[in-house]
N, C-alpha and C. Protein backbone atom coordinates (compact mmCIF):
# COMPACT_ATOMS: atom_id res chain seq x y z
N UNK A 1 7.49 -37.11 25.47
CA UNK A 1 6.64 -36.16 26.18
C UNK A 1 7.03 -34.72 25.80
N UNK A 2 8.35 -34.59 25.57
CA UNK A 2 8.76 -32.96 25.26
C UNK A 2 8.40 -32.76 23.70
N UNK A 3 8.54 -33.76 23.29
CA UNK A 3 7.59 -33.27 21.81
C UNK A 3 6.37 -33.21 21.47
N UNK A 4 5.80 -33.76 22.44
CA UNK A 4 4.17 -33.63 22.54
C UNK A 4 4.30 -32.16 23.15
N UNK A 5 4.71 -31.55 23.94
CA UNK A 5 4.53 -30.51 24.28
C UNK A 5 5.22 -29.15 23.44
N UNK A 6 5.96 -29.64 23.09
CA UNK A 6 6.55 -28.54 21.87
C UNK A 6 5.88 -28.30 21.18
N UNK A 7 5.15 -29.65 20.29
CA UNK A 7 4.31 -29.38 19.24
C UNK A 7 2.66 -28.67 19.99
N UNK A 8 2.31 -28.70 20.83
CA UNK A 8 1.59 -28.18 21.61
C UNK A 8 1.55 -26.72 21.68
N UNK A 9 2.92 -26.47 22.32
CA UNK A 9 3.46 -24.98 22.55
C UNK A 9 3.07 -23.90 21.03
N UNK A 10 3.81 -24.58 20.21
CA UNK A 10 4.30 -23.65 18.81
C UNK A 10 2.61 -23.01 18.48
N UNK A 11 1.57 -23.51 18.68
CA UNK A 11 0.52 -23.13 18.30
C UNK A 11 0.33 -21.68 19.29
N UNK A 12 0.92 -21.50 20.43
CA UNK A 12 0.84 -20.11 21.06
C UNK A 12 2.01 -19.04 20.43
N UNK A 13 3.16 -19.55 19.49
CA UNK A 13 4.11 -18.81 19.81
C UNK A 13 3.66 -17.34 18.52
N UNK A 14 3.64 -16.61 19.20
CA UNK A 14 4.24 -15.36 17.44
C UNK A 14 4.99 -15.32 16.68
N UNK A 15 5.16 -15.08 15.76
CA UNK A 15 5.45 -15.11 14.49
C UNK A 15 5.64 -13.93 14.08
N UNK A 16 6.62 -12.89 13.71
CA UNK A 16 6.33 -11.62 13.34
C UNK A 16 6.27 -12.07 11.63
N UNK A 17 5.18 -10.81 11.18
CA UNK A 17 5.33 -10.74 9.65
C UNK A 17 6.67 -10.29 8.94
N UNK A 18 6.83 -10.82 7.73
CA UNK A 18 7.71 -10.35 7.09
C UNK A 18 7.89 -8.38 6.80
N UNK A 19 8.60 -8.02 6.16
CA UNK A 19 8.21 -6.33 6.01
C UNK A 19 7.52 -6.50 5.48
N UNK A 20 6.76 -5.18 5.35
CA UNK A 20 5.87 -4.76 4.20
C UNK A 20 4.71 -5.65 4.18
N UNK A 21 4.38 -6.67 4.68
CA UNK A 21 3.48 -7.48 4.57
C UNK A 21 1.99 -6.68 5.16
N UNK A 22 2.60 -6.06 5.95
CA UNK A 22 1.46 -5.25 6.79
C UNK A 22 0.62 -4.25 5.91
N UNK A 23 1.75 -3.57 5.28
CA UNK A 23 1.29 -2.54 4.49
C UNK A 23 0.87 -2.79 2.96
N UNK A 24 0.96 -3.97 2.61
CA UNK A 24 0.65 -4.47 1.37
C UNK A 24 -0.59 -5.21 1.80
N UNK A 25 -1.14 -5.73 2.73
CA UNK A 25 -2.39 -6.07 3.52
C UNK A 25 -3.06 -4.41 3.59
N UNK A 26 -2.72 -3.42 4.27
CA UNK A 26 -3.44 -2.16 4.30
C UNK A 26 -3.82 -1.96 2.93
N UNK A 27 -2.82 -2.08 1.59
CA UNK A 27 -2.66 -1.50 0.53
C UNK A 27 -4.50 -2.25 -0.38
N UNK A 28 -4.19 -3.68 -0.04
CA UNK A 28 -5.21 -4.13 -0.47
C UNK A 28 -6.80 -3.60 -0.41
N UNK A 29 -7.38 -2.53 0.71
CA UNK A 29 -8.59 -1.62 0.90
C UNK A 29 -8.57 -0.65 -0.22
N UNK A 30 -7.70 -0.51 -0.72
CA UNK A 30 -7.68 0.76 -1.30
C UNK A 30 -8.32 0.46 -3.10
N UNK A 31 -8.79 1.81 -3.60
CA UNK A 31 -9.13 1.52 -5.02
C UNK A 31 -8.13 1.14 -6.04
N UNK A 32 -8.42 0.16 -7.19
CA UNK A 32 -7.18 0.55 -8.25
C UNK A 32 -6.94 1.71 -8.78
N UNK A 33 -7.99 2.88 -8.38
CA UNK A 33 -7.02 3.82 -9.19
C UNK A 33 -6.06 5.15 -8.32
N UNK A 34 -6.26 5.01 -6.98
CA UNK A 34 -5.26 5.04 -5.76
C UNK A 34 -4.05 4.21 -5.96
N UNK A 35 -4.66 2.88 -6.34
CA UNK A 35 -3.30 1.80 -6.56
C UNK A 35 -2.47 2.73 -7.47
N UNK A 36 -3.35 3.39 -8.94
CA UNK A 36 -2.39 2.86 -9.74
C UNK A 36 -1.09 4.41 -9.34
N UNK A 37 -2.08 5.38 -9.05
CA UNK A 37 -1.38 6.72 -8.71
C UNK A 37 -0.66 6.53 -7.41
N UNK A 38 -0.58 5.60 -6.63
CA UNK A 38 0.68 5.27 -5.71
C UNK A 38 2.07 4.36 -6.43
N UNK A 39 1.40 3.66 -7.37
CA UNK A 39 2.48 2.96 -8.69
C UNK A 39 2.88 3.46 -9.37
N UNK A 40 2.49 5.41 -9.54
CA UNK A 40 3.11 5.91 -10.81
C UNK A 40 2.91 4.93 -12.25
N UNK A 41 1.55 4.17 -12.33
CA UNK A 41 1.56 4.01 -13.80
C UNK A 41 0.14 4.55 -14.29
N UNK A 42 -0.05 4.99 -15.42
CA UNK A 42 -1.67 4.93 -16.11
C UNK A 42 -2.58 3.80 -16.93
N UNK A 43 -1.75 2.72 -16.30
CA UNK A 43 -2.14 1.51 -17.25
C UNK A 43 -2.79 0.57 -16.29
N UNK A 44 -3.37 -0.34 -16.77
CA UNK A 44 -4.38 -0.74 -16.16
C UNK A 44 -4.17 -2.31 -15.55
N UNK A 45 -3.52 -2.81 -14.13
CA UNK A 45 -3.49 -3.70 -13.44
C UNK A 45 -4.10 -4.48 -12.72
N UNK A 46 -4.23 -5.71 -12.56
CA UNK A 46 -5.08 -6.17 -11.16
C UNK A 46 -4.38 -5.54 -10.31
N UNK A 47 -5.21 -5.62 -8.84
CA UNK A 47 -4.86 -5.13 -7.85
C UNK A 47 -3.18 -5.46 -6.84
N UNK A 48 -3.30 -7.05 -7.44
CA UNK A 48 -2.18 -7.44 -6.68
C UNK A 48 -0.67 -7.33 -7.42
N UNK A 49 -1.14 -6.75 -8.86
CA UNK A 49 0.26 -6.52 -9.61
C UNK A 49 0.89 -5.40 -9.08
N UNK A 50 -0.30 -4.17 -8.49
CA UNK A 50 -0.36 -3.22 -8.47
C UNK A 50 0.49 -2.64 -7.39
N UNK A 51 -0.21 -4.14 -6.65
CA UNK A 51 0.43 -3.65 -5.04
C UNK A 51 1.79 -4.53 -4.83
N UNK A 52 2.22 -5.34 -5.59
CA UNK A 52 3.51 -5.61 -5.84
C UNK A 52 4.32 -4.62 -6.27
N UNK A 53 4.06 -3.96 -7.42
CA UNK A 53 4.41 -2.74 -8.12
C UNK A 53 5.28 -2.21 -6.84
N UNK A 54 3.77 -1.71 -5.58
CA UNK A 54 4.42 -0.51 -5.10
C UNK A 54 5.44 -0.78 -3.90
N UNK A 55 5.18 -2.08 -3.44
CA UNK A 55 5.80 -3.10 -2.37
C UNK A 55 7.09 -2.89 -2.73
N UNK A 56 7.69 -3.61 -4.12
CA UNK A 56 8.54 -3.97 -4.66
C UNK A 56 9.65 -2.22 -4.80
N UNK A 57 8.89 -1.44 -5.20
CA UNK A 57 9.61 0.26 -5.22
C UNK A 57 9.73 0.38 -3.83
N UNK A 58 8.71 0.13 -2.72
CA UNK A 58 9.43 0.80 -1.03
C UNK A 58 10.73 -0.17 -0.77
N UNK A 59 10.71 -1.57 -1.07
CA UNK A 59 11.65 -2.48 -1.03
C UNK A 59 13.09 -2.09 -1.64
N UNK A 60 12.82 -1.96 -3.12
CA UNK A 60 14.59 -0.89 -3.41
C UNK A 60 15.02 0.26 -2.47
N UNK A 61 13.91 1.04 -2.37
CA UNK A 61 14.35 2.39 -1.78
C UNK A 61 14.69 1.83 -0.07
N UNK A 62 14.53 1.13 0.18
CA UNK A 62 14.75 0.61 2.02
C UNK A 62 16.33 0.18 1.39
N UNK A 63 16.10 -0.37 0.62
CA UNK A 63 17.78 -1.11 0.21
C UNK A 63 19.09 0.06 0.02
N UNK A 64 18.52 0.58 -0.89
CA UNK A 64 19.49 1.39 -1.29
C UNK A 64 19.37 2.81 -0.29
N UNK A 65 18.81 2.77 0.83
CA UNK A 65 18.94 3.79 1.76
C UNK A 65 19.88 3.08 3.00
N UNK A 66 19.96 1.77 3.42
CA UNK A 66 20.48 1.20 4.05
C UNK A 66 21.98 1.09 3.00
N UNK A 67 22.59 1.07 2.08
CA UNK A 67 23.33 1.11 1.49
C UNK A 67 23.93 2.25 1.78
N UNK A 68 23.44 3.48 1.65
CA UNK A 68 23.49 4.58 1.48
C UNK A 68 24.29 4.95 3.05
N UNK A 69 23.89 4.29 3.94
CA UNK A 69 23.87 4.62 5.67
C UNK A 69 25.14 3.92 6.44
């Protein structure tokens, strides 16, 4: 009975997103060529390389500022 209800439960519980997930979801509205001038490149990406690109640069700089601290 408690696992019938557990498995029951988990369908209400939250879940927070990972980082950045939010803002790489925002990032996705935007044009590629916003993308690419928030990526600092002039070359020409799909969107989701793009927004890895810039994910992946706030991700070092969180690191190495927490390093830093």
């Amino acid at each position: 009975m408690k696992n019938l209800l557990d498995a029951i439960g988990s369908f209400f519980v939250y879940t927070s997103p990972e980082p950045f997930d939010g803002y790489a979801r925002f990032l996705r509205g935007l044009s590629s060529k916003k993308l690419r001038e928030l990526a600092g490149t002039p070359s020409h990406y799909s969107k989701t390389i793009l927004i890895n690109m810039i994910v992946d640069e706030m991700k070092d700089n969180a690191k190495v500022q927490n390093e830093i601290a």
